[in-house]
C-alpha atoms as a PDB file:
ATOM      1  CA  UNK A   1     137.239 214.545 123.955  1.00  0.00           C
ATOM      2  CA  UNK A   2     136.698 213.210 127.191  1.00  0.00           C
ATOM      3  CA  UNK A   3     134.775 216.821 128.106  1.00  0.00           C
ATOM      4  CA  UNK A   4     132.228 215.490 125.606  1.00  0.00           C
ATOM      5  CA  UNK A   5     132.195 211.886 126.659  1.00  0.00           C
ATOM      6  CA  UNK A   6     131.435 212.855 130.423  1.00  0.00           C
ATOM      7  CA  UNK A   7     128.468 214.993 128.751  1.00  0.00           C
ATOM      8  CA  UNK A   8     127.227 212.113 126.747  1.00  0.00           C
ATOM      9  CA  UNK A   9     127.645 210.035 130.036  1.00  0.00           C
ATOM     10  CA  UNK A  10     125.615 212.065 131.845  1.00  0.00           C
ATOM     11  CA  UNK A  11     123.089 212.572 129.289  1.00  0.00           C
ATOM     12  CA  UNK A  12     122.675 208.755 129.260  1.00  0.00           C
ATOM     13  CA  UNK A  13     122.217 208.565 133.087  1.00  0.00           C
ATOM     14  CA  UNK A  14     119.593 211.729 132.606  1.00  0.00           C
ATOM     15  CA  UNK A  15     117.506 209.777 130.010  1.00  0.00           C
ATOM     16  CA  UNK A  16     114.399 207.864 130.300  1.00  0.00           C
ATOM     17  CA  UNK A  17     115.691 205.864 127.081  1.00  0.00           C
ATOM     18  CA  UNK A  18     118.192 206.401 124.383  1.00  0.00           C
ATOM     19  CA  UNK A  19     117.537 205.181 120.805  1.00  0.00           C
ATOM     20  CA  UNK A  20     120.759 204.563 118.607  1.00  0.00           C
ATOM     21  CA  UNK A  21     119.845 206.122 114.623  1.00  0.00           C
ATOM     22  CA  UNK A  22     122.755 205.941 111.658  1.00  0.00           C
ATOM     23  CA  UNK A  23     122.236 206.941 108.092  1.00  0.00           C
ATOM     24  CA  UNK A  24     120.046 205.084 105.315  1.00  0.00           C
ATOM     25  CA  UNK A  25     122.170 202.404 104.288  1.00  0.00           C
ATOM     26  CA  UNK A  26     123.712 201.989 107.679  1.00  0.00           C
ATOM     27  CA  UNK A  27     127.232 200.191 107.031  1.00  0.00           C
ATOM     28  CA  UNK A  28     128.783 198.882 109.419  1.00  0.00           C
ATOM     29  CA  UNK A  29     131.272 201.583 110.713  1.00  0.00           C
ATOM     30  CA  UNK A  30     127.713 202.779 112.000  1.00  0.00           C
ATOM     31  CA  UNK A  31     126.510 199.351 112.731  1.00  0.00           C
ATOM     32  CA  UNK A  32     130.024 198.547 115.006  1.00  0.00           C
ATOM     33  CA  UNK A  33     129.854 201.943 116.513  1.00  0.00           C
ATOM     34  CA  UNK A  34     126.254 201.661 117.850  1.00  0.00           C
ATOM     35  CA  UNK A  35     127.077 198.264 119.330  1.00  0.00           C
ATOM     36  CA  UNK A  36     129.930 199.932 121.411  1.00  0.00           C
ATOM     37  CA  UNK A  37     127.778 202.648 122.366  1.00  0.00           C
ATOM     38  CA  UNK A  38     125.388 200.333 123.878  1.00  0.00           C
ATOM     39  CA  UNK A  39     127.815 198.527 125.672  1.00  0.00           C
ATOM     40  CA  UNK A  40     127.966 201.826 127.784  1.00  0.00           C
ATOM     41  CA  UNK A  41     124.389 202.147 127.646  1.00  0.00           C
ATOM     42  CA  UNK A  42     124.157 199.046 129.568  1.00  0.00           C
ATOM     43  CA  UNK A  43     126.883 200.024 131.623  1.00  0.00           C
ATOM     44  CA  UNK A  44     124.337 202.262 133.383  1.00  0.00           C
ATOM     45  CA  UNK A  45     121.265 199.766 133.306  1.00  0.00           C
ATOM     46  CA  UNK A  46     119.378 201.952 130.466  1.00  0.00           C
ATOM     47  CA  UNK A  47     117.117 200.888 128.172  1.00  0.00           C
ATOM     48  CA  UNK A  48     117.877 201.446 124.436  1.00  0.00           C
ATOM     49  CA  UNK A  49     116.863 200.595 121.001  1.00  0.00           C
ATOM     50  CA  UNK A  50     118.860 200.334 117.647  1.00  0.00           C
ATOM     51  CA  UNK A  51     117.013 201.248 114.418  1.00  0.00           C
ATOM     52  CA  UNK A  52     117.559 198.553 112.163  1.00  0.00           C
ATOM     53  CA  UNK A  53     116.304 198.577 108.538  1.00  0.00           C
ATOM     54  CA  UNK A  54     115.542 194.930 107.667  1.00  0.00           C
ATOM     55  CA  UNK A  55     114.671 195.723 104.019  1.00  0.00           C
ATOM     56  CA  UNK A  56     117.762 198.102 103.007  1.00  0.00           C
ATOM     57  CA  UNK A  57     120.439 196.177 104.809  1.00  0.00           C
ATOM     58  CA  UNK A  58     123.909 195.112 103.856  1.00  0.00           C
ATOM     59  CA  UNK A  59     124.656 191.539 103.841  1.00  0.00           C
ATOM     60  CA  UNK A  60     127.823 191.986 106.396  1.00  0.00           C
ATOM     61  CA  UNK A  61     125.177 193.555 108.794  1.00  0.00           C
ATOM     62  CA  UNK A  62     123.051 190.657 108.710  1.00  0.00           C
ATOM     63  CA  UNK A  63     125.967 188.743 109.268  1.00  0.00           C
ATOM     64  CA  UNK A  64     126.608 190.240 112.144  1.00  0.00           C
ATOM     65  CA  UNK A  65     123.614 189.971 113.592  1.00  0.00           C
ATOM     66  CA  UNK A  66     123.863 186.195 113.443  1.00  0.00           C
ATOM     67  CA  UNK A  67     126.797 186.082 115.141  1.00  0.00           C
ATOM     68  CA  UNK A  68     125.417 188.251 117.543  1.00  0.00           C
ATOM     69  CA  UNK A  69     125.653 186.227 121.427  1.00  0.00           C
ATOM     70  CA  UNK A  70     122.287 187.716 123.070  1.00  0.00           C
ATOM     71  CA  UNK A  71     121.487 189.436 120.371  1.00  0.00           C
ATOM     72  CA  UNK A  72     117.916 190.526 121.712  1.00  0.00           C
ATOM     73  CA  UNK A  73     119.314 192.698 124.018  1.00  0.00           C
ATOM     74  CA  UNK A  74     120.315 194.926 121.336  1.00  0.00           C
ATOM     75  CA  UNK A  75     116.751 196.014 120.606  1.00  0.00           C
ATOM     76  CA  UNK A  76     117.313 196.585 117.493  1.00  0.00           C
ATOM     77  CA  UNK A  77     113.545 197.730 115.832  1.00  0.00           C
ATOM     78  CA  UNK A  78     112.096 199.448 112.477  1.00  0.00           C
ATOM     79  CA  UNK A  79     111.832 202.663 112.345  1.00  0.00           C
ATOM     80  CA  UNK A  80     108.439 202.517 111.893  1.00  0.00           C
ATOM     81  CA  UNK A  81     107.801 200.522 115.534  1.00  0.00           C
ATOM     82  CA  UNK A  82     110.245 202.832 117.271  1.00  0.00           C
ATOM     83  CA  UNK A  83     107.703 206.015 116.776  1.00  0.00           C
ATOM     84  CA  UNK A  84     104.902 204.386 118.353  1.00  0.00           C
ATOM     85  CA  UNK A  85     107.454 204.174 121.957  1.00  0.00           C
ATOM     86  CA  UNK A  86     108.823 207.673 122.268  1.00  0.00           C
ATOM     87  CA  UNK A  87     108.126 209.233 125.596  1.00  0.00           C
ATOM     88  CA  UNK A  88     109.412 212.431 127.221  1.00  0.00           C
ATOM     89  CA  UNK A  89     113.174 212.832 128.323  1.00  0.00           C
ATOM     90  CA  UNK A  90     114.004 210.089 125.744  1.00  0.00           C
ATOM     91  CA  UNK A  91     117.802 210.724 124.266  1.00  0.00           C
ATOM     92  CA  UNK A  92     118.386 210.169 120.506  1.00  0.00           C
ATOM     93  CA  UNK A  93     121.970 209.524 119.675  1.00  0.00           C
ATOM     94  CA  UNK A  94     122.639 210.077 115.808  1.00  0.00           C
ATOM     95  CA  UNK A  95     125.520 207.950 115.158  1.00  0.00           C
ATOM     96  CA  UNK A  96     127.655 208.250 112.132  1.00  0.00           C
ATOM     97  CA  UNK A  97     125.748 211.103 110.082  1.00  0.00           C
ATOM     98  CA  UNK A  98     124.621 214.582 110.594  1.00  0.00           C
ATOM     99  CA  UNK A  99     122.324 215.523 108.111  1.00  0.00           C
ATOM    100  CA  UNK A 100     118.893 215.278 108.354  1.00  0.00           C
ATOM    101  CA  UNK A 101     118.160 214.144 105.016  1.00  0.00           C
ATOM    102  CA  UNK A 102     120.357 211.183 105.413  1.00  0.00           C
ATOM    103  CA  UNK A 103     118.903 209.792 108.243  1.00  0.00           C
ATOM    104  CA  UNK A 104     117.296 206.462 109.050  1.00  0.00           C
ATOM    105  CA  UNK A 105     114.082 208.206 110.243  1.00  0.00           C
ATOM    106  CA  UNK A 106     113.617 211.739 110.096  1.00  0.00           C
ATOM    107  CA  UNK A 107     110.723 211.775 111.817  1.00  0.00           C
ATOM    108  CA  UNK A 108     112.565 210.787 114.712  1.00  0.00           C
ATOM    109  CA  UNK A 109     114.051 213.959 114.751  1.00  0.00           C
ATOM    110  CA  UNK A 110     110.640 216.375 115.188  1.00  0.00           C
ATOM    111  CA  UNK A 111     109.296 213.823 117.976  1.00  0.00           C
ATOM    112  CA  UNK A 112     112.176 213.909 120.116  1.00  0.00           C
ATOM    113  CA  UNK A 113     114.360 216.975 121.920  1.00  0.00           C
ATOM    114  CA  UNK A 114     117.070 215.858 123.430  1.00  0.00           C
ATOM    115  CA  UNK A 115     119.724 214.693 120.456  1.00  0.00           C
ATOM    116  CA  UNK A 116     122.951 213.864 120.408  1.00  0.00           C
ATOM    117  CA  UNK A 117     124.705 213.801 117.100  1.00  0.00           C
ATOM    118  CA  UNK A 118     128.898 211.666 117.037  1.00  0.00           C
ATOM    119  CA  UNK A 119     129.987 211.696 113.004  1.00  0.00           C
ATOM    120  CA  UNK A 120     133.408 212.001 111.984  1.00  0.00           C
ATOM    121  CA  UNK A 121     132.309 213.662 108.676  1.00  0.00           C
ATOM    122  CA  UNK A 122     133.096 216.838 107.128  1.00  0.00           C
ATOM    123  CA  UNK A 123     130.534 219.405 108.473  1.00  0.00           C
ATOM    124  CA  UNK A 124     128.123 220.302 105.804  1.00  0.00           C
ATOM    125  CA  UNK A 125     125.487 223.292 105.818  1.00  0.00           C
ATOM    126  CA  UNK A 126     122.108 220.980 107.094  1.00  0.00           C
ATOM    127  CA  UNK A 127     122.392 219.452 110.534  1.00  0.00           C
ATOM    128  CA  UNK A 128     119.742 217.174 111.723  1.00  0.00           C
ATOM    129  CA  UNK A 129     118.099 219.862 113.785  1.00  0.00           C
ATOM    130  CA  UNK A 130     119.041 223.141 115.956  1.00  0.00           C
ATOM    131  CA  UNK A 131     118.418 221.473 119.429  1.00  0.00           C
ATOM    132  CA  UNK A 132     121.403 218.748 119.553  1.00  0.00           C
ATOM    133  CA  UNK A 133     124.201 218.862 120.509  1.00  0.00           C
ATOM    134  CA  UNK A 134     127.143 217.976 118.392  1.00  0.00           C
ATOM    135  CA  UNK A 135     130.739 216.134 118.156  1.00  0.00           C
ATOM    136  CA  UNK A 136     131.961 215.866 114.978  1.00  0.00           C
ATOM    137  CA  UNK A 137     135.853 215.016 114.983  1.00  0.00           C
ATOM    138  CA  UNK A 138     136.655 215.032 111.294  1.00  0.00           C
ATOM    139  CA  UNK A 139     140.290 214.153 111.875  1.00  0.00           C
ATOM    140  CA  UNK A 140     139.327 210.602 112.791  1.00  0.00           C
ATOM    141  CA  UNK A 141     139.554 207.401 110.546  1.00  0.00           C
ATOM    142  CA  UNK A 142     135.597 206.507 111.530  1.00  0.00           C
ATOM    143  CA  UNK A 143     132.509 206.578 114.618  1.00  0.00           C
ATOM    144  CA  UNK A 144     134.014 203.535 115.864  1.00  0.00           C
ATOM    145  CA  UNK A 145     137.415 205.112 116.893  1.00  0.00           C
ATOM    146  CA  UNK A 146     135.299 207.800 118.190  1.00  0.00           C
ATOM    147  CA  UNK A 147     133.463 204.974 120.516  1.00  0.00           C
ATOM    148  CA  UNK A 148     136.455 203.290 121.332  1.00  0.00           C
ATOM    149  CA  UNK A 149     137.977 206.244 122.799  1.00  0.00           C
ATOM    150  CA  UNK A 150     134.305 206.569 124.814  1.00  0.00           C
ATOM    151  CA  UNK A 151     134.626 202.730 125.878  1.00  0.00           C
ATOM    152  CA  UNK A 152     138.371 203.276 126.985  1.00  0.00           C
ATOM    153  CA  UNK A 153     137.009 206.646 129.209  1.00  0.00           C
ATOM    154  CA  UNK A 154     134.506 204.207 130.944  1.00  0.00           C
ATOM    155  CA  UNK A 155     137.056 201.342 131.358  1.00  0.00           C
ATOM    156  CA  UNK A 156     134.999 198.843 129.304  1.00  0.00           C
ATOM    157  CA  UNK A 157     135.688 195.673 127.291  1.00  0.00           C
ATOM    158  CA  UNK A 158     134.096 193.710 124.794  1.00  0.00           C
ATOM    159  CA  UNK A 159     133.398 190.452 123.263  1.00  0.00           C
ATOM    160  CA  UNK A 160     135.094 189.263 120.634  1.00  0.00           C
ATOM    161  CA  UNK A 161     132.082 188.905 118.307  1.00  0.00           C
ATOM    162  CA  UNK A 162     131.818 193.154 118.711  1.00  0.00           C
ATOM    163  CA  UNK A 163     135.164 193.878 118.675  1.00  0.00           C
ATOM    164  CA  UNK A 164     135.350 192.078 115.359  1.00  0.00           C
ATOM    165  CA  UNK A 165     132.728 193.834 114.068  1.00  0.00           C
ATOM    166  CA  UNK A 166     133.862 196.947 115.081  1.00  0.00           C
ATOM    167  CA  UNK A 167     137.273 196.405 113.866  1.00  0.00           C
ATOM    168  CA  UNK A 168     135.611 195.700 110.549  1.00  0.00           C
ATOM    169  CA  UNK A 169     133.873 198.859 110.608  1.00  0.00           C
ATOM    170  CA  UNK A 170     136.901 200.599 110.722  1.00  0.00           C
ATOM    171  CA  UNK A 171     138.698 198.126 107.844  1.00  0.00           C
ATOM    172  CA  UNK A 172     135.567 199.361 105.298  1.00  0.00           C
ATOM    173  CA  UNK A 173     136.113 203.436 106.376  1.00  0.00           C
ATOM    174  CA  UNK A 174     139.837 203.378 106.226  1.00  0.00           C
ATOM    175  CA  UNK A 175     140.216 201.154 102.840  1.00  0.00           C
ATOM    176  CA  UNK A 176     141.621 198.675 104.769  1.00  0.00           C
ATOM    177  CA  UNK A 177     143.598 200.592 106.945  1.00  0.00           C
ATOM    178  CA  UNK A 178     145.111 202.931 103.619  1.00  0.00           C
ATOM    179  CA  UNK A 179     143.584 206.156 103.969  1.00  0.00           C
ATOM    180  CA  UNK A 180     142.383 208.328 106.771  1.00  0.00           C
ATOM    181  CA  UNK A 181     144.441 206.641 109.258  1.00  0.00           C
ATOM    182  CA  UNK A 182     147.080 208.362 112.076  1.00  0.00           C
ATOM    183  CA  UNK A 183     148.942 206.406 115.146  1.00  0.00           C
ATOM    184  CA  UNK A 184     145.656 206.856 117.000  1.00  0.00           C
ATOM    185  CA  UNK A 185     143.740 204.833 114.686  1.00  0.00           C
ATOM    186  CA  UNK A 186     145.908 201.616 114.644  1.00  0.00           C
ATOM    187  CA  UNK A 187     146.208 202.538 118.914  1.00  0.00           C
ATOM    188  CA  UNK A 188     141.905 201.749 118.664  1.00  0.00           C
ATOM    189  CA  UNK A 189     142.598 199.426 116.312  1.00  0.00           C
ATOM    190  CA  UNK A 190     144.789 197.302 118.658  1.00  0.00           C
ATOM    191  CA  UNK A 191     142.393 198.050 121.468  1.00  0.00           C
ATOM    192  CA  UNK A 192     139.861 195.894 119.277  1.00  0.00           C
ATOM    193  CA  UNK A 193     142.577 192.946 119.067  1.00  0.00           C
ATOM    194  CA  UNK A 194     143.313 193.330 122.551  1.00  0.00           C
ATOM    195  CA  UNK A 195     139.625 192.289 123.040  1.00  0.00           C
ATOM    196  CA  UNK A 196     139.556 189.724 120.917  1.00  0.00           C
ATOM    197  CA  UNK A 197     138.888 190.697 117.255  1.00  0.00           C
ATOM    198  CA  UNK A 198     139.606 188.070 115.205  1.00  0.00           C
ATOM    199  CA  UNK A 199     141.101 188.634 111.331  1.00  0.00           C
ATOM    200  CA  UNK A 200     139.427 185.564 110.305  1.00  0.00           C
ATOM    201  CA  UNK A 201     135.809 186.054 111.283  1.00  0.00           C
ATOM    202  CA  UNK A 202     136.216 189.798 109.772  1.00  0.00           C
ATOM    203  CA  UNK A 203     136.999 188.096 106.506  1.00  0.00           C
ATOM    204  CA  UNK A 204     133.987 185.819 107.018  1.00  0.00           C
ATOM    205  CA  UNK A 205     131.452 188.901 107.254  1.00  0.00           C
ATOM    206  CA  UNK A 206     132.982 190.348 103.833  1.00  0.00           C
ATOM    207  CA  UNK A 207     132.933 187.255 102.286  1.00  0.00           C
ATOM    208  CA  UNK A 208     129.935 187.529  99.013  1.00  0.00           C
ATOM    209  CA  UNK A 209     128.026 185.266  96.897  1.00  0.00           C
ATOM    210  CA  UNK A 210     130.153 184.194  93.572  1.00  0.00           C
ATOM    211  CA  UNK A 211     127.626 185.669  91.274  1.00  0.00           C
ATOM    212  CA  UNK A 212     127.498 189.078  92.947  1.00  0.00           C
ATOM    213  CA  UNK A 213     131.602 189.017  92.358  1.00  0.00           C
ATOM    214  CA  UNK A 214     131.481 187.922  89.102  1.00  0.00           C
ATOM    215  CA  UNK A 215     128.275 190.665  88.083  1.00  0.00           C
ATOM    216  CA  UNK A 216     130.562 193.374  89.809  1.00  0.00           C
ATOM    217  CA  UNK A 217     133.694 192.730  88.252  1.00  0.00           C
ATOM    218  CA  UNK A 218     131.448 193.045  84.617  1.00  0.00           C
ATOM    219  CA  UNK A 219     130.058 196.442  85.682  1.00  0.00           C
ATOM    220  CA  UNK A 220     133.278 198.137  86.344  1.00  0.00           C
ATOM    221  CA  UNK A 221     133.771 197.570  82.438  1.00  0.00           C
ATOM    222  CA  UNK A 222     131.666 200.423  82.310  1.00  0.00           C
ATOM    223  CA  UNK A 223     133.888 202.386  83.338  1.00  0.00           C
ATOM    224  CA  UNK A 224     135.807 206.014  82.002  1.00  0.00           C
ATOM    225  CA  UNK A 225     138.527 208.308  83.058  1.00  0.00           C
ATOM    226  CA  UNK A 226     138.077 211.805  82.879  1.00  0.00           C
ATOM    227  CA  UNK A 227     141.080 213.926  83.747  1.00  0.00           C
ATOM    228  CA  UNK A 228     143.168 211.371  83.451  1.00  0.00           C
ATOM    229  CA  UNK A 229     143.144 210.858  86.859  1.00  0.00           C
ATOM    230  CA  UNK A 230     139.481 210.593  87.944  1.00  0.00           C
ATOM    231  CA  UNK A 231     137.081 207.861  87.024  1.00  0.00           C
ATOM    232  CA  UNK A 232     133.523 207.169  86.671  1.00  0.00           C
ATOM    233  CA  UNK A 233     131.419 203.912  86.066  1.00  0.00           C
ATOM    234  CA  UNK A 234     127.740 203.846  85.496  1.00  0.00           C
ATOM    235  CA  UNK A 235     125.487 201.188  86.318  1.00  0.00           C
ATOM    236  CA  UNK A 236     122.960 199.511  84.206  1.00  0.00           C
ATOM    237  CA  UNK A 237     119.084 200.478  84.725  1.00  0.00           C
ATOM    238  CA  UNK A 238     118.763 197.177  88.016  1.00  0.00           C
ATOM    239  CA  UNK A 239     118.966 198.407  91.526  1.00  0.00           C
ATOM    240  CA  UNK A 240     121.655 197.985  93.624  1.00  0.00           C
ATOM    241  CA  UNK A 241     121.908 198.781  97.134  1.00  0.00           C
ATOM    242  CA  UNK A 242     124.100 201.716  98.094  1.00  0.00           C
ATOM    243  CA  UNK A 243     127.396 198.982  99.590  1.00  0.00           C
ATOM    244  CA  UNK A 244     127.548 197.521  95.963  1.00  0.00           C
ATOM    245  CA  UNK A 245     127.891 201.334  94.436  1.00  0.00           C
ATOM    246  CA  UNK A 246     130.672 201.449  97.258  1.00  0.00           C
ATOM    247  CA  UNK A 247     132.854 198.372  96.372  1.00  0.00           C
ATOM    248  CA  UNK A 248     132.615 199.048  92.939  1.00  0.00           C
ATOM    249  CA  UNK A 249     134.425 202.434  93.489  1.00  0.00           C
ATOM    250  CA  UNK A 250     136.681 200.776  96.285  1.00  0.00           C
ATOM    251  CA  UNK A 251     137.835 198.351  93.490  1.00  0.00           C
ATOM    252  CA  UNK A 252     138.206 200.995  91.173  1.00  0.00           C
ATOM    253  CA  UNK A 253     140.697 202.896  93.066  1.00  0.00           C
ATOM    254  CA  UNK A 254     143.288 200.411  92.405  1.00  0.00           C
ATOM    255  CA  UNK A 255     144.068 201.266  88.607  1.00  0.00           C
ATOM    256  CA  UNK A 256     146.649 202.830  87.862  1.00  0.00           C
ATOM    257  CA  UNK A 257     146.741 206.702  88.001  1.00  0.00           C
ATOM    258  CA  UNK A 258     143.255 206.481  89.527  1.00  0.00           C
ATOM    259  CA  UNK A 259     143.210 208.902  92.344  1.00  0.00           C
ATOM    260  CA  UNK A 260     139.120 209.221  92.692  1.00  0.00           C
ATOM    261  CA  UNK A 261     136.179 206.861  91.321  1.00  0.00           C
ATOM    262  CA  UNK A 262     132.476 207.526  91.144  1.00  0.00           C
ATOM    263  CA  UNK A 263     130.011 204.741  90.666  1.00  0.00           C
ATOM    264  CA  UNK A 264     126.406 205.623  89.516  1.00  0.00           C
ATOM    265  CA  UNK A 265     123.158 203.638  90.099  1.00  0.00           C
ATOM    266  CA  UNK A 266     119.789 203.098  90.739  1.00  0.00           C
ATOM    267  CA  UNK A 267     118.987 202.529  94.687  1.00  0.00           C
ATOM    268  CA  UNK A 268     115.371 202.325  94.105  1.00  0.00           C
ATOM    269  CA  UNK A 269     112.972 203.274  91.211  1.00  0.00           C
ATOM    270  CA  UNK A 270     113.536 206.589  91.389  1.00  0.00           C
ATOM    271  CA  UNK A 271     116.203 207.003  93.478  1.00  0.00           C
ATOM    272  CA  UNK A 272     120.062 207.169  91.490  1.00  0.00           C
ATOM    273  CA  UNK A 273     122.793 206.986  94.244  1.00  0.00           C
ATOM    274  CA  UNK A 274     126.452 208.216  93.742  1.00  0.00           C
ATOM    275  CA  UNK A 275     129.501 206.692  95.330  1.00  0.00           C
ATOM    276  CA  UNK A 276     132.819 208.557  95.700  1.00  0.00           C
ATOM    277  CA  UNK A 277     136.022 207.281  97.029  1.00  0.00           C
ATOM    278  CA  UNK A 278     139.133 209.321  96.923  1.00  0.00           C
ATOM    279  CA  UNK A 279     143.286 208.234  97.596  1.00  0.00           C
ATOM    280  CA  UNK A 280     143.203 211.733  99.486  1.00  0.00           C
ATOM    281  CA  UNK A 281     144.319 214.312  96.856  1.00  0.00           C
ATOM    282  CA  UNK A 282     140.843 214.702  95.543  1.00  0.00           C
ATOM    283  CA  UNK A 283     138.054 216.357  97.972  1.00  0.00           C
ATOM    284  CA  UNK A 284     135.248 214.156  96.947  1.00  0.00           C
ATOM    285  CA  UNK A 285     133.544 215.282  99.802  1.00  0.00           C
ATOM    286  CA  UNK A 286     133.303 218.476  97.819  1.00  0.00           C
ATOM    287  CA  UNK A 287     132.401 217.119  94.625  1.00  0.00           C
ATOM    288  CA  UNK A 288     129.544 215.024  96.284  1.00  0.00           C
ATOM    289  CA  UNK A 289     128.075 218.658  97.967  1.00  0.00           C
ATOM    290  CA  UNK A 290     127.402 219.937  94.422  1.00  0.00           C
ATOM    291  CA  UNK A 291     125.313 216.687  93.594  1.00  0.00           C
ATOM    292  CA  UNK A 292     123.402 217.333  97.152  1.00  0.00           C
ATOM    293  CA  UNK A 293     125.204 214.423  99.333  1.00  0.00           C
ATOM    294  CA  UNK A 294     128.007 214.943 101.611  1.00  0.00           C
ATOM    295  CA  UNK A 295     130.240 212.567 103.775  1.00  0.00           C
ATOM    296  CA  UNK A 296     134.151 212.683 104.256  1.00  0.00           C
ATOM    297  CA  UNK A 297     137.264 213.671 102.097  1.00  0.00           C
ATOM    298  CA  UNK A 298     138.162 210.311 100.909  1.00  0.00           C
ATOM    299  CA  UNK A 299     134.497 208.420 101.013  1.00  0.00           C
ATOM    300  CA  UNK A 300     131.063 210.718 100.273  1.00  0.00           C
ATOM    301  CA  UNK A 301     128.148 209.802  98.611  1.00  0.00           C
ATOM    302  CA  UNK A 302     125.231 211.325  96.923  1.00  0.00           C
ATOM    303  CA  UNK A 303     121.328 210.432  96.215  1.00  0.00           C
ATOM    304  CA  UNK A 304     119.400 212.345  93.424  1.00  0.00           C
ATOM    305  CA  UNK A 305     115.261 211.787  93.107  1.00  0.00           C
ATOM    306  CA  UNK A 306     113.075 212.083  90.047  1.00  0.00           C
ATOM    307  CA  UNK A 307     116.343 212.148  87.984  1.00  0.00           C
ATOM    308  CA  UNK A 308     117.314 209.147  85.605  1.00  0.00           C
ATOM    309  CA  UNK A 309     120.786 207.720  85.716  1.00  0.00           C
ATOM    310  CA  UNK A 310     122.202 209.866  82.310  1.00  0.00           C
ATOM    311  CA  UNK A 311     121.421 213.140  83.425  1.00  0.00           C
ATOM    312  CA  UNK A 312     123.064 212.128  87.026  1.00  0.00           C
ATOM    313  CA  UNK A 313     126.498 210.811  85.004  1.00  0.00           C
ATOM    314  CA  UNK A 314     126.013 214.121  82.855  1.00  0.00           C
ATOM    315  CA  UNK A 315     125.750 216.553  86.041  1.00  0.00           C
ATOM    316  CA  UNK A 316     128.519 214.612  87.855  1.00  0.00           C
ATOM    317  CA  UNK A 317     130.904 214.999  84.534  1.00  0.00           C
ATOM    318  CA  UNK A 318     130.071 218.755  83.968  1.00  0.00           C
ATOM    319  CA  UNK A 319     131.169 219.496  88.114  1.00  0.00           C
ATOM    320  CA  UNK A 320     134.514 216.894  87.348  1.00  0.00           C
ATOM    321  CA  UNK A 321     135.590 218.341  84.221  1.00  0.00           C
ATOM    322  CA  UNK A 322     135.479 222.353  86.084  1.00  0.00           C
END
């Protein structure tokens, strides 16, 4: 690990610029993850950008944001502002994803050489590119206890407001500290506290508007086990974005004998996203590669175009029932 972190280091020292990408959708184990990486960023008086999607956006992110102190020198820009700056011997650092379908901006990826890709996902078959250079730990609970491990190399600290949101990055990736955790995650975890995170503002960028509860809680009526043991709940024909197809199969993982959920739903017109959360005897990562997504053992996700939302519950069904 640290091999790779004095790479990155000197990658950032190398760079005319570095620009900070996650995944569409970014949540905010990305979100928390790029904020620590720019604290060493800044570390070494480069500039950088964050690509922030103010459209597609989760509402925890945007409360972040507002909590933000100095939140302008984050950067964070559109992906369609951030082509019009690239220059040579500009470093890209994919955070949180290595696929380059799943990307913020792909374009990103053709316009710039020097990449850098951290992701504590399963490896799949597509990689953003064949010039970067990759770390993928897959034996981590999330990014952010990847970048807490690069903030404790360069003997850094944080505020509290980013050590809270970190901290609640790695709350929403471990299902509240329940799976994919070891002694090393609750040792980043207390690195967090030790800087300040604070329980109650983490609650605060969770908390949700009554209706959305109360609409949720209807739609997991929708719901079916197959297997006995696996279960699947399909939306109705509104779009959601991809954090409410998430919670839904969160909450659905505490039924009894439930040991994987699947939510299905529209994420635009004609776009049907796929959630997948998993207790850890299930591979969902597995099940999602068959639909064309990807992701980790216990949390992957899938988006299907041109396809409606019954023949997406009917493919996903067929690979469950195998």
């Amino acid at each position: 690990m640290e091999k790779f972190f004095n790479h990155l280091t000197n990658k950032i020292i190398k760079a005319n610029k570095i620009i900070i990408m996650s995944h569409r959708y970014m949540d905010l184990d990305g979100f928390g993850a790029s904020l620590g990486l720019h604290k060493v960023i800044e570390k070494y008086n480069k500039k950088s950008y964050i690509i922030m999607n103010e459209e597609e956006r989760d509402e925890s992110i945007t409360k972040s944001i507002e909590k933000l102190k100095n939140k302008n020198k984050y950067n964070f820009i559109s992906k369609e502002d951030i082509l019009d700056k690239i220059e040579d011997n500009d470093l890209l650092i994919v955070i949180d994803v290595h696929k380059k379908e799943m990307v913020e901006e792909p374009k990103l990826i053709e316009k710039i050489n020097n990449i850098v890709i951290v992701d504590h996902h399963i490896k799949g078959e597509s990689f953003v590119s064949s010039k970067e250079d990759k770390y993928i730990l897959t034996t981590v609970s999330s990014t952010v206890e990847i970048i807490i491990n690069y903030l404790k190399y360069e003997n850094l600290t944080l505020d509290q407001i980013v050590s809270t949101i970190m901290l609640s990055g790695m709350y929403i990736d471990t299902n509240s500290f329940n799976i994919k955790t070891s002694a090393d995650t609750f040792i980043a975890a207390a690195y967090l506290m030790e800087n300040g995170a604070d329980n109650v503002m983490k609650q605060e960028l969770f908390q949700e508007n009554k209706k959305d509860f109360i609409r949720r809680q209807k739609l997991l009526k929708n719901s079916f086990m197959i297997n006995n043991h696996l279960i699947v709940c399909t939306l109705d024909k509104n779009i959601y974005v991809g954090s409410d197809l998430a919670k839904i199969s969160e909450e659905l993982l505490q039924f009894e004998e439930v040991e994987a959920s699947f939510t299905i739903g529209y994420v635009s017109e004609n776009i049907v996203g796929v959630s997948a959360r998993s207790l850890g005897d299930v591979n969902v990562e597995k099940i999602m590669k068959s639909l064309g997504g990807g992701g980790h053992k216990t949390d992957a996700a899938a988006r299907l175009e041109n396809i409606s939302l019954n023949k997406v519950r009917e493919k996903l069904i067929d690979i469950l029932k195998r």
